[in-house]
Structure formats: C-alpha cells, structure tokens
Protein backbone atom coordinates (compact mmCIF):
# COMPACT_ATOMS: atom_id res chain seq x y z
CA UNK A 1 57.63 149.95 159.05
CA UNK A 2 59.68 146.90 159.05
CA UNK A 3 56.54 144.66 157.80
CA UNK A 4 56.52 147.59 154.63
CA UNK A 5 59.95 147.06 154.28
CA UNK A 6 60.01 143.06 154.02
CA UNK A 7 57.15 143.25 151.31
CA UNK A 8 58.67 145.63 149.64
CA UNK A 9 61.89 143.52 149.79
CA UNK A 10 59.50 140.55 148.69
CA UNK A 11 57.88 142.29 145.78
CA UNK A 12 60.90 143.63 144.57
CA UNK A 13 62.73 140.19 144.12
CA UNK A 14 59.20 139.25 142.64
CA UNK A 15 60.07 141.73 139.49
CA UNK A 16 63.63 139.77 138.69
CA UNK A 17 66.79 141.58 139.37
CA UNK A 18 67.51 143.03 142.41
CA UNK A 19 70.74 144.13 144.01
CA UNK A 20 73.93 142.51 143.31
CA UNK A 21 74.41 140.03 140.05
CA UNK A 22 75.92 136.76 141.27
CA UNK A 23 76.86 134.10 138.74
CA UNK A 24 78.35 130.69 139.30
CA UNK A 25 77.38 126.93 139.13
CA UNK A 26 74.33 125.86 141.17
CA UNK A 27 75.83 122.88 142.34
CA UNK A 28 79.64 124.88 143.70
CA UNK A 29 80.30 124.83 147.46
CA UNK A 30 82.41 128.30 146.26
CA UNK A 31 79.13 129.64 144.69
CA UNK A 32 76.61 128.42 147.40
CA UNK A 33 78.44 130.23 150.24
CA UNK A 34 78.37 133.72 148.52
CA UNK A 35 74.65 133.10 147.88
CA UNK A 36 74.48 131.47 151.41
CA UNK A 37 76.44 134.77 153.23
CA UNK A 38 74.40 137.34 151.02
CA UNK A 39 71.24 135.62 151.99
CA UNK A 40 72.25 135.62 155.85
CA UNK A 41 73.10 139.12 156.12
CA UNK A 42 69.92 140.70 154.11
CA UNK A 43 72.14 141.69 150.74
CA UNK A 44 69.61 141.87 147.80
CA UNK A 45 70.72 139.99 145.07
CA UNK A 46 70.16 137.73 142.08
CA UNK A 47 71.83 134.07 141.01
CA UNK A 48 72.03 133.38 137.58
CA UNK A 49 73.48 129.48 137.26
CA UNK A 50 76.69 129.83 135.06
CA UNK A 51 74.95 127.20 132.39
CA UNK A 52 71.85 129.45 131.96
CA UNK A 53 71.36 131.06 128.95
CA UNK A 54 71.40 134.45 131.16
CA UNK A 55 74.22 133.31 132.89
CA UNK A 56 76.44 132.74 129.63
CA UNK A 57 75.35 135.95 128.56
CA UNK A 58 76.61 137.90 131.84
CA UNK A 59 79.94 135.77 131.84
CA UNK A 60 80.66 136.24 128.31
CA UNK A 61 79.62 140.22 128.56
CA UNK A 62 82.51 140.20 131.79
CA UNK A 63 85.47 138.27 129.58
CA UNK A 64 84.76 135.17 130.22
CA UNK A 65 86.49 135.00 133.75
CA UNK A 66 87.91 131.22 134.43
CA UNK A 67 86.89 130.54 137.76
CA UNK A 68 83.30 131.17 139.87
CA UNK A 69 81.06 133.05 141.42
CA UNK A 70 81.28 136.37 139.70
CA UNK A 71 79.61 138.86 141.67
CA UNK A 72 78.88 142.75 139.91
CA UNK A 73 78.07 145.57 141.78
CA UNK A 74 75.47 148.44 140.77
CA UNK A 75 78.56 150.75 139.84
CA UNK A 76 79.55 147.88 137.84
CA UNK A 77 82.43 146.63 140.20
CA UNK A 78 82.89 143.14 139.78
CA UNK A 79 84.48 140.16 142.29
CA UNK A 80 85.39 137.17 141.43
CA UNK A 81 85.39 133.54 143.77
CA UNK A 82 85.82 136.34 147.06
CA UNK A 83 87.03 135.86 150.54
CA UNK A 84 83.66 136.45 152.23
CA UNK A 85 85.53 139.37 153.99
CA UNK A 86 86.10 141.19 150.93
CA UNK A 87 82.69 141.01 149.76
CA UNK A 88 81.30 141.80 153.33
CA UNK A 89 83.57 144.87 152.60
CA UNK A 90 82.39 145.70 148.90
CA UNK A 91 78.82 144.82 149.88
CA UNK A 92 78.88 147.54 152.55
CA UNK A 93 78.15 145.28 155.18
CA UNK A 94 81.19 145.03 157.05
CA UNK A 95 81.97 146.56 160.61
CA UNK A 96 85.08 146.87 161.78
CA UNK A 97 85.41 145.41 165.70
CA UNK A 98 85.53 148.11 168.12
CA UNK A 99 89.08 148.50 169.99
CA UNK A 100 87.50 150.06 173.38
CA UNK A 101 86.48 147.42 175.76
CA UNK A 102 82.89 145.77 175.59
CA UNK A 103 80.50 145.11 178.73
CA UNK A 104 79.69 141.98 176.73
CA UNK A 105 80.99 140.49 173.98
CA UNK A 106 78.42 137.60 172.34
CA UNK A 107 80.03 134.62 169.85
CA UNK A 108 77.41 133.73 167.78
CA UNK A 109 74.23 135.33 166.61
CA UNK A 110 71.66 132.43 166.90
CA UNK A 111 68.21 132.83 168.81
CA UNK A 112 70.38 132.93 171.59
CA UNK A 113 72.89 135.37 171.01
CA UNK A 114 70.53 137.99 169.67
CA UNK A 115 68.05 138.02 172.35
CA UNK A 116 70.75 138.05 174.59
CA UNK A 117 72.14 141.31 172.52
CA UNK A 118 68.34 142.64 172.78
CA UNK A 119 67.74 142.50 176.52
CA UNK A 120 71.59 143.40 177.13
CA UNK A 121 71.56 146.82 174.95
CA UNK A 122 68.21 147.87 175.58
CA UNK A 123 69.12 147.97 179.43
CA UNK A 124 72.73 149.95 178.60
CA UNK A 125 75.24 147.17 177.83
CA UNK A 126 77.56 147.97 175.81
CA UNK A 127 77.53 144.42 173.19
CA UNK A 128 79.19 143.69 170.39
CA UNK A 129 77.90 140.51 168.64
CA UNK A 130 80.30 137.83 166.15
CA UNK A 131 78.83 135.60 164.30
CA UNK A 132 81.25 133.45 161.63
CA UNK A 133 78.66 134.22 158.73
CA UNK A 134 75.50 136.32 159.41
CA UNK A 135 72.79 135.86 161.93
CA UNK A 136 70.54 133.05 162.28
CA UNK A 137 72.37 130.31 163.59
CA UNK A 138 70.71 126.79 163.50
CA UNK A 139 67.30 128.30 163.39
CA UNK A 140 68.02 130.46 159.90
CA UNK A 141 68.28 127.12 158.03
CA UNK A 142 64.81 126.54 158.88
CA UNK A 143 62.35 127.47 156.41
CA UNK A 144 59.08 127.69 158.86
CA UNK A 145 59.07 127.87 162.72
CA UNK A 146 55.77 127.30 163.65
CA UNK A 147 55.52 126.98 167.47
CA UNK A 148 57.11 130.31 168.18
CA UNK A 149 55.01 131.89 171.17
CA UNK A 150 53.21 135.56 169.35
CA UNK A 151 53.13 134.30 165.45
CA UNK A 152 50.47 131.64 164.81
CA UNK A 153 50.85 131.67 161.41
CA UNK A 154 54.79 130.78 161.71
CA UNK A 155 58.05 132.47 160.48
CA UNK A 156 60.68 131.30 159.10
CA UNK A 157 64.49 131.32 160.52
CA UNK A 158 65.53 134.20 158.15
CA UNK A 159 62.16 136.46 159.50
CA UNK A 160 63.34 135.80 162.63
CA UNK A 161 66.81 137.25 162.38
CA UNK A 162 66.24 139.94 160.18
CA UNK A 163 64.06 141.40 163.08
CA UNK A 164 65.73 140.59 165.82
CA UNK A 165 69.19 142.22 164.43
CA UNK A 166 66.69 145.35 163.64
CA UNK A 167 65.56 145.37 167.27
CA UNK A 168 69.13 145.06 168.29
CA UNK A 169 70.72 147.53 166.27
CA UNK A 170 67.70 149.66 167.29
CA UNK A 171 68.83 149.11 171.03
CA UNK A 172 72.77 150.10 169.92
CA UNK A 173 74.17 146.72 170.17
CA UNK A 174 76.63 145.96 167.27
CA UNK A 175 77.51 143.03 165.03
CA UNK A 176 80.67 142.12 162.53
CA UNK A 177 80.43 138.96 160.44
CA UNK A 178 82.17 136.85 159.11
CA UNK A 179 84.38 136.94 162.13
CA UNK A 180 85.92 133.69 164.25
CA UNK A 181 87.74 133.84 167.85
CA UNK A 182 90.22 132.09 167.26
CA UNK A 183 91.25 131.83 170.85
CA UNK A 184 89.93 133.27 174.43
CA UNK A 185 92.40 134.70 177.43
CA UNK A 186 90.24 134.75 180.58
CA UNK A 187 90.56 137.43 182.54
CA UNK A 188 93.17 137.03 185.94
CA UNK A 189 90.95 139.63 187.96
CA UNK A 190 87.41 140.48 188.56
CA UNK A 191 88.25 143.89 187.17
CA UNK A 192 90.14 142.71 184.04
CA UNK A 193 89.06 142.09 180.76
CA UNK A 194 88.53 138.78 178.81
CA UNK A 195 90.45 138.95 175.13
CA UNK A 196 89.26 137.75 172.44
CA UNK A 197 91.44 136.84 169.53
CA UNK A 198 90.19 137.29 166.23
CA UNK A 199 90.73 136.31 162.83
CA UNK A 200 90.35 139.71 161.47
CA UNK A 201 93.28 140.53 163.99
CA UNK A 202 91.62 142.24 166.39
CA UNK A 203 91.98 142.09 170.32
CA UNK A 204 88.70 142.19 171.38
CA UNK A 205 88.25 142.89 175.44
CA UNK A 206 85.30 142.45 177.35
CA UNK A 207 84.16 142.52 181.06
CA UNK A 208 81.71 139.41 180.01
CA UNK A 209 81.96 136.84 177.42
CA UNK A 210 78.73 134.83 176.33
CA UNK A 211 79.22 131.92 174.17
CA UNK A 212 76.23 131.03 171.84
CA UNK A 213 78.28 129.44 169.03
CA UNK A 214 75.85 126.69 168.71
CA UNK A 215 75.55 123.18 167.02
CA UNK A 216 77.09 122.04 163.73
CA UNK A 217 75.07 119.47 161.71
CA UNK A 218 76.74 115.99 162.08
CA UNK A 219 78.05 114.93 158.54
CA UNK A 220 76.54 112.41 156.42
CA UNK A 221 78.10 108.79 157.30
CA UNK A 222 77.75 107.44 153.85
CA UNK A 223 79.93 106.74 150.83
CA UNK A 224 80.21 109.14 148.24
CA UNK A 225 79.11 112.08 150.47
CA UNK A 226 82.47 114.28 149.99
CA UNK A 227 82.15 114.04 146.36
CA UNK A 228 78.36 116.06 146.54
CA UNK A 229 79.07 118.40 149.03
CA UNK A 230 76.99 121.33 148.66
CA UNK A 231 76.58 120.08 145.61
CA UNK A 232 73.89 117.71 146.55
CA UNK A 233 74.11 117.13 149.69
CA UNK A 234 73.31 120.27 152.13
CA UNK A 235 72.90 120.96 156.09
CA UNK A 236 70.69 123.53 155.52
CA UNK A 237 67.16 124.06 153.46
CA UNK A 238 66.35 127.72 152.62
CA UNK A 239 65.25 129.30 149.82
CA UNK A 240 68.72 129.54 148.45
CA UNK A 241 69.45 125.49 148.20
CA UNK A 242 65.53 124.31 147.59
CA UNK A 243 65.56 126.44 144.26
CA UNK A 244 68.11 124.37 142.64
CA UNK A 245 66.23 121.36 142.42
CA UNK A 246 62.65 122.51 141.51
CA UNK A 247 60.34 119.57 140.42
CA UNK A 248 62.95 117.27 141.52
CA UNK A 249 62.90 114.42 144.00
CA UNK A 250 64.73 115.06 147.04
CA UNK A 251 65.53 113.60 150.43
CA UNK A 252 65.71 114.78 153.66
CA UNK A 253 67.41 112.78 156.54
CA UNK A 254 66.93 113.42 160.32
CA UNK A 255 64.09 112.98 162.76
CA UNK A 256 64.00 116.38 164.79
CA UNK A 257 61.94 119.42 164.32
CA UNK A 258 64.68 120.54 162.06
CA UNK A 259 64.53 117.74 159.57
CA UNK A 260 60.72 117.85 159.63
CA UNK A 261 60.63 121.44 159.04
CA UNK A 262 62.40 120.95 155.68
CA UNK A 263 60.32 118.50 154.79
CA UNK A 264 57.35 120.46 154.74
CA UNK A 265 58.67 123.43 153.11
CA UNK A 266 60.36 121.35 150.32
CA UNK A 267 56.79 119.22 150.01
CA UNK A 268 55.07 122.70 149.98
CA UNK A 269 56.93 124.38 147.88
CA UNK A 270 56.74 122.06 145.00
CA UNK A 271 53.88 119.79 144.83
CA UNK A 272 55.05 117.53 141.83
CA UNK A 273 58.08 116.45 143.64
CA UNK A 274 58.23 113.94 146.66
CA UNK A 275 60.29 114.32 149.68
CA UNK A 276 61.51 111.07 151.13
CA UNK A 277 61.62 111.55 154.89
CA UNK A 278 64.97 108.56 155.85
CA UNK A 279 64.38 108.25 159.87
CA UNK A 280 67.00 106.20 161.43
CA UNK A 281 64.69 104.88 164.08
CA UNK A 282 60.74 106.03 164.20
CA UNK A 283 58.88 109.63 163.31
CA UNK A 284 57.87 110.67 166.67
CA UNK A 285 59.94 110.69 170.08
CA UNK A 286 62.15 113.82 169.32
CA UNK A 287 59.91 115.80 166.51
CA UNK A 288 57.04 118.30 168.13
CA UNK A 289 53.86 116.18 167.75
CA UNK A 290 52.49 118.94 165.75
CA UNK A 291 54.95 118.17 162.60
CA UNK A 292 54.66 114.75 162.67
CA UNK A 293 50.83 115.41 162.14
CA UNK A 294 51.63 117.56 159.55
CA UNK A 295 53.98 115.07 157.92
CA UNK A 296 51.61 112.09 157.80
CA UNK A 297 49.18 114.01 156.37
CA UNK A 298 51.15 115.27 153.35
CA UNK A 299 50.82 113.34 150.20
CA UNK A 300 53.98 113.94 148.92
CA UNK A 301 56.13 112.90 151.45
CA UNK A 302 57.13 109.50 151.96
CA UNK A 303 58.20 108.47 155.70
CA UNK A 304 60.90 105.54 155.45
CA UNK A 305 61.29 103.99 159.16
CA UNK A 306 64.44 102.25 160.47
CA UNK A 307 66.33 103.74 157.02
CA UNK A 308 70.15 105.06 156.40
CA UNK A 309 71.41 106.17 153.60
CA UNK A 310 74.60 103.72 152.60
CA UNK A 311 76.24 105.57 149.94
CA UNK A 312 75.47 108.49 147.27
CA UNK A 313 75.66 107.56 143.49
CA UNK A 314 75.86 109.95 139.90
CA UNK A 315 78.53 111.46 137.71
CA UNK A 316 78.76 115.11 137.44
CA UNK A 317 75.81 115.38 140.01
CA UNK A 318 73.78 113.42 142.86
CA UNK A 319 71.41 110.90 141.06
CA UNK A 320 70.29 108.29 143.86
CA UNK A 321 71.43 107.14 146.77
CA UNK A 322 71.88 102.98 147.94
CA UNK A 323 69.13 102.66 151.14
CA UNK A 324 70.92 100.15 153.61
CA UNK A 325 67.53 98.60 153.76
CA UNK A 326 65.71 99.20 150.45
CA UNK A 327 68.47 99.94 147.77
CA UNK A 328 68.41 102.14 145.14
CA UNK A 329 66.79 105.92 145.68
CA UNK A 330 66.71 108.43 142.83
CA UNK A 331 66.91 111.79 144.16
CA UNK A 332 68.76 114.74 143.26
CA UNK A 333 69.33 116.17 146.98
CA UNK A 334 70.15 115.06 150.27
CA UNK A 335 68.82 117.41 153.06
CA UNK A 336 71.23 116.46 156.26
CA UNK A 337 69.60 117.49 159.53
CA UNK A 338 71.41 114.27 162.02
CA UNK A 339 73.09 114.58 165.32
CA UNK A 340 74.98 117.78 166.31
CA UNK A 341 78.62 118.57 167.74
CA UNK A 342 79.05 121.87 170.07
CA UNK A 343 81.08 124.54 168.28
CA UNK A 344 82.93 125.44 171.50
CA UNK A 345 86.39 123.63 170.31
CA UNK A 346 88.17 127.31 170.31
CA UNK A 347 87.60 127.48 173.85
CA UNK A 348 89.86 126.61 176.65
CA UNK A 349 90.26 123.44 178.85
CA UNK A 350 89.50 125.71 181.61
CA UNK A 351 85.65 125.58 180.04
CA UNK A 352 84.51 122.33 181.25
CA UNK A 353 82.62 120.02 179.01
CA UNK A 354 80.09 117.26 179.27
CA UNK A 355 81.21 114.01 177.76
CA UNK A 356 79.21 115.04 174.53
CA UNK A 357 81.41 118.30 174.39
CA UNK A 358 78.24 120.42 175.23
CA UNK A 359 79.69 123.11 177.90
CA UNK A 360 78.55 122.88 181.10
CA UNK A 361 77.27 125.64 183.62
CA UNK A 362 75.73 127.18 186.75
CA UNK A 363 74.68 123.78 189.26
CA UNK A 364 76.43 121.27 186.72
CA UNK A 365 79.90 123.68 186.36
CA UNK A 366 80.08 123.44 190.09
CA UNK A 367 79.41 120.10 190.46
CA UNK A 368 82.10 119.66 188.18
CA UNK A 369 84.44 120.38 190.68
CA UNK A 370 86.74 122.72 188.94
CA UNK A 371 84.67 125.89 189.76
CA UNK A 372 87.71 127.86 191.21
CA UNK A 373 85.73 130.54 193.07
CA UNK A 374 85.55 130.05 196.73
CA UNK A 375 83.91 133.16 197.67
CA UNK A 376 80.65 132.19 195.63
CA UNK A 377 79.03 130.03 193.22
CA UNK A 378 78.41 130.09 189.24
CA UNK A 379 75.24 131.76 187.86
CA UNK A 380 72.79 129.85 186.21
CA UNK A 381 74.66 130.52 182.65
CA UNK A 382 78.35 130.85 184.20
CA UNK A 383 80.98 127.86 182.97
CA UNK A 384 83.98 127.10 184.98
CA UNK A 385 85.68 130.43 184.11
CA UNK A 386 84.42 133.49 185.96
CA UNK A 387 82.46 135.57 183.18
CA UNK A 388 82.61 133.34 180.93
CA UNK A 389 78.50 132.46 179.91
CA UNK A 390 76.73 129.88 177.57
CA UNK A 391 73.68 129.85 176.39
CA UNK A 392 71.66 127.98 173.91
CA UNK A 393 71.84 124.42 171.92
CA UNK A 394 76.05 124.67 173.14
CA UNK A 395 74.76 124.80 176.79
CA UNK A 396 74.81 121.24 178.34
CA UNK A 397 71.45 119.79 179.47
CA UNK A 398 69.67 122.26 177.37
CA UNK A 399 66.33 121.78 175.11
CA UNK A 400 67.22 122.58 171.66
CA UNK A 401 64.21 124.60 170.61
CA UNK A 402 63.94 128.26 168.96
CA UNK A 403 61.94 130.00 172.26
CA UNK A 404 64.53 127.74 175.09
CA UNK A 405 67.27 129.24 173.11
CA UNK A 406 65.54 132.74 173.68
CA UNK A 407 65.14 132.11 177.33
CA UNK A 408 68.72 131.39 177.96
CA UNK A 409 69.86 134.86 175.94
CA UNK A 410 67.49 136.59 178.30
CA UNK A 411 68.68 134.83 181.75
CA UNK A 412 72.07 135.34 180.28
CA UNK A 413 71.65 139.55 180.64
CA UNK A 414 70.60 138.83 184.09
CA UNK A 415 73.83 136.53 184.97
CA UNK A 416 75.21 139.68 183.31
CA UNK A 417 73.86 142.22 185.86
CA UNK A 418 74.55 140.05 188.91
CA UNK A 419 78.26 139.85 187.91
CA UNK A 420 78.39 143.33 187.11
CA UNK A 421 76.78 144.22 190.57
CA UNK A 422 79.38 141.73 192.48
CA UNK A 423 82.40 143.67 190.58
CA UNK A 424 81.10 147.09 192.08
C-alpha cells in the first residue's frame, strides 16, 4: 500500500499541478522555506517562479500581491509570505501538542528520533515527537542513501522519512512541526515530569526526554556568502533546490558522505552540467569508499583537491566564485555540506558537553564528573541529567551515519524501559 501510494504520488506530480499553487522567486530564502516545509512534511504542491510566464499569469489573476510566496488552496484560499505555523494550520498538517503528560517526549525527527518513536510506540510508550520543520533531519537533505542495510538499490532521505513517520503514526506515536523548545526544566524527582517549553506556548511534560536535535551545516567562510543565501548558496540538495538551476554549473563543497551524495544526484540528474566537487583536503578519509568510486568514475564531476572557496561574485544572482587556489569559478550554485555544530544550545548547563558542544552520555557523562546520581550510573544514552537521553549525530563520540543514527533511537527505547523499570 504505501509503495501504491508513493507512485501514485510520483505519477501524479508527473501530470503538472498537484495540490497547493505556490508562487514566488526561485532564488527567495522566504519562498524556498515554504517549498522547503511543504516538501518535508509530504504536502503536494506545485512552484511556479514569480518571473515565469505561468507565474505572472497566477500573480496577476490574484491582484498582483506586493510581496512573495503566494500560496492558493484548492477552495481557492490564498496566503501570502506565511508564518510556517499558519500554513502548517491551513495545509491541514498541524497538531496541536498534547497537554497530558508524555512517557517520552523526542526533539527532533531525524533517523534518530523516528526510530526511536518506532520502537518506543510500538512497545506502548506514549511519544510525542517535535521537529522545528518536518521530519528528516540531516539525512532528508540527501538525495540517495545508498548503504542503508535492506534497500540495495538506495533511497533517498525524503523515502526514508515519509515511511518511517507512516510506521510511527501506525504504532500511535505523534508529531507537531514546526515546533522549538525553547527551554527544558528537569525534573526534581524520579516521579516528576521534565517540561518542555515551547514556542507554540505549550508546557509540554514528560517522564523521559530524548534529544535528537542533530547537526546544523557549518556556514560558508567566504565573502559574499550572506548576499546568496538560499539564493545560491544552500545546505541542503533535494529536489526542491537542484530544479532551479537545471543545465547549469554548480558546486558542491564538503568531503563527507553528505557532500558526495549531492554530487552524484546533481551529476545524475543533469548530464550537460558539471559539478565541481571543492575538497578542502583529499576525496577519501571521511567519504564511504563506495562514493568516492562512484565519484571518480563520473564524467561530469570535477574533483578539486586542497580547494576553498574565497569569496562569491554576481549581481542579482550567484555567477562564480574566486578559488583561493585557482581563481575564478562560474557556477550558479554553491552546495554547502562542511563541518557541523550540535543543535543542543537550548539545553541547560546541567547537560554536559564535549569541547565541540556535542552532548555527552552514559560512560563519558560519568566520567564527566557531574553525574549527580549516587545510587547508580547513566545508561548508555543518559546525559548528566537523570532522563534526559541523546541520541544521534548530537551524541558525543558518535558515527554520523544514517543506520548508527538508527541504532542509537533503538538503544534509546531500551534506556527508556530500564528507567521506567527503576521508577517502579
């Protein structure tokens, strides 16, 4: 059923319009969230770039509204430049947070946090899942996983979440996005609840709180970069940014499985074009040996070695780019996939962190020596606060791959039965 339903999805955005009529400028950071959040959490719809004949058509048919994106409903309801709330509302996808108290509430709906919400619900856990935009995480920027244990012929990031929410749901676990804790009161007691504070105002409680907030992409150290944000220059490479710049020369920059997978979807899905490949250091150590086969072996993608990207030139959009080593590049993207910071900074001091920020748990939070439990010792996924769990590419010391991520959302449900058990 759920393989009938993505093809028909697939064939039905094969025949033009489907779902909801978005309009805006390609190259808008306004316009590329709503097509970013839409995309994320499985809303059919259809872009139409404001300077397209279609799109002129469609703006001047609505009055000629002054600012962008423009998004019409089937009953003709229109929004214009939303709070991604208020379209989460309109686009019926919205859930409000539940006010009764949660077995285990799960911050962030990565690999992690939904297998986590899997294993948890489908063994009578009552979970509620946040996520600040729509599930994925990391891995739903990623256009093809390919060494994913039970699919040899790959997925990508966005096949991955749409079945694993499915499976979820299916289970009775439930999700609200775009939400954000804004802040976390531990629990004083064993028997108390942890609060979460969101930004929808709600006080979420929960017995036990599992963090899988993930990375954030490191931003491009070059000049000119602010001036082509999202308009240019992107962190992630879906369907959603690679269709702007169709028989185009692009780059992508990064040397992890990430930053190769990008590559080969933007080489694939355009032939004509070439993807330059800008490696600080050398293709190899810290990409799966697979995709660096793959790369070498592509004609249309050119490796560049020992390169950085010094500053970003063009006038109303990204033209080339300065190479500190071999000057001038014309491209008309930048693909960012470099370095990563922990989103954990809503958290607590009480949380300890490595000295990369990454949180640290079980062995390494007691090592830490501000465990404050004398009676016993951490679980594997515990932090420093009692019931307080991390899992995934936040966790310190952990391998930032799709199926570890997976692992640690299924140890996590066990951390979350032998708490459970020590309560009672």
């Amino acid at each position: 059923m759920l393989i009938a339903a993505q093809e028909r999805r697939r064939l039905l955005t094969q025949t033009g319009v489907v779902g909801l009529k978005v309009v805006g400028p390609g190259k808008c950071r306004d316009t590329m969230l709503v097509r970013e959040f839409l995309f994320k959490n499985f809303v059919p719809f259809t872009w139409y770039d404001s300077a397209s004949k279609d799109g002129e058509k469609l703006l001047t048919g609505w009055g000629s509204p002054q600012r962008s994106p423009v998004i019409e409903f089937g009953d003709g309801r229109r929004l214009i430049n939303p709070e991604l709330r208020a379209l989460a509302r309109e686009a019926g996808v919205w859930r409000d947070c539940p006010t009764e108290p949660m077995d285990l509430a799960i911050i962030g709906a990565g690999p992690a946090g939904l297998a986590a919400a899997v294993y948890a619900a489908s063994e009578g856990v009552s979970t509620f899942v946040l996520d600040r935009l729509g599930p994925g995480g990391q891995a739903g920027s990623s256009s093809k996983i390919e060494n994913f244990i039970g699919f040899p012929s790959g997925l990508s990031g966005s096949e991955l979440a749409t079945r694993s929410v499915l499976q979820m749901l299916k289970f009775g676990a439930k999700m609200a996005a775009p939400v954000t804790v804004e802040r976390i009161e531990p629990k004083a007691t064993a028997d108390d609840f942890h609060v979460l504070h969101l930004d929808c105002g709600t006080l979420l409680r929960a017995r036990i709180a599992l963090v899988a907030a993930g990375i954030n992409w490191r931003k491009l150290d070059a000049e000119g970069r602010e001036r082509f944000e999202s308009a240019g220059v992107h962190y992630a490479c879906t369907a959603v940014e690679s269709v702007l710049y169709d028989s185009q020369d692009v780059a992508v920059v990064g040397a992890g499985n990430s930053a190769g997978q990008a590559a080969m979807f933007l080489a694939e899905c355009c032939r004509t074009r070439t993807v330059h490949l800008l490696v600080r250091s050398r293709l190899g150590p810290s990409m799966s040996d697979y995709l660096v086969g793959r790369i070498r072996a592509t004609p249309n993608i050119s490796v560049h070695e020992g390169e950085e990207i010094a500053s970003l030139h063009g006038e109303r959009r990204l033209e080339g780019v300065v190479l500190r080593r071999s000057g001038r590049l014309p491209i008309s993207a930048v693909f960012v996939f470099i370095g990563a910071e922990p989103g954990c900074s809503w958290l607590p001091d009480t949380v300890a962190r490595d000295k990369l920020g990454y949180i640290l748990t079980g062995i390494d939070a007691l090592q830490s020596g501000r465990w404050p439990l004398s009676d016993r010792e951490p679980c594997p996924l515990e932090t420093t606060v009692p019931g307080i769990l991390a899992a995934g590419d936040i966790r310190a010391g952990s391998t930032k791959r799709v199926g570890f991520a997976v692992g640690d959302g299924s140890l996590a449900v066990t951390c979350v039965h032998k708490l459970t058990a020590i309560r009672q």
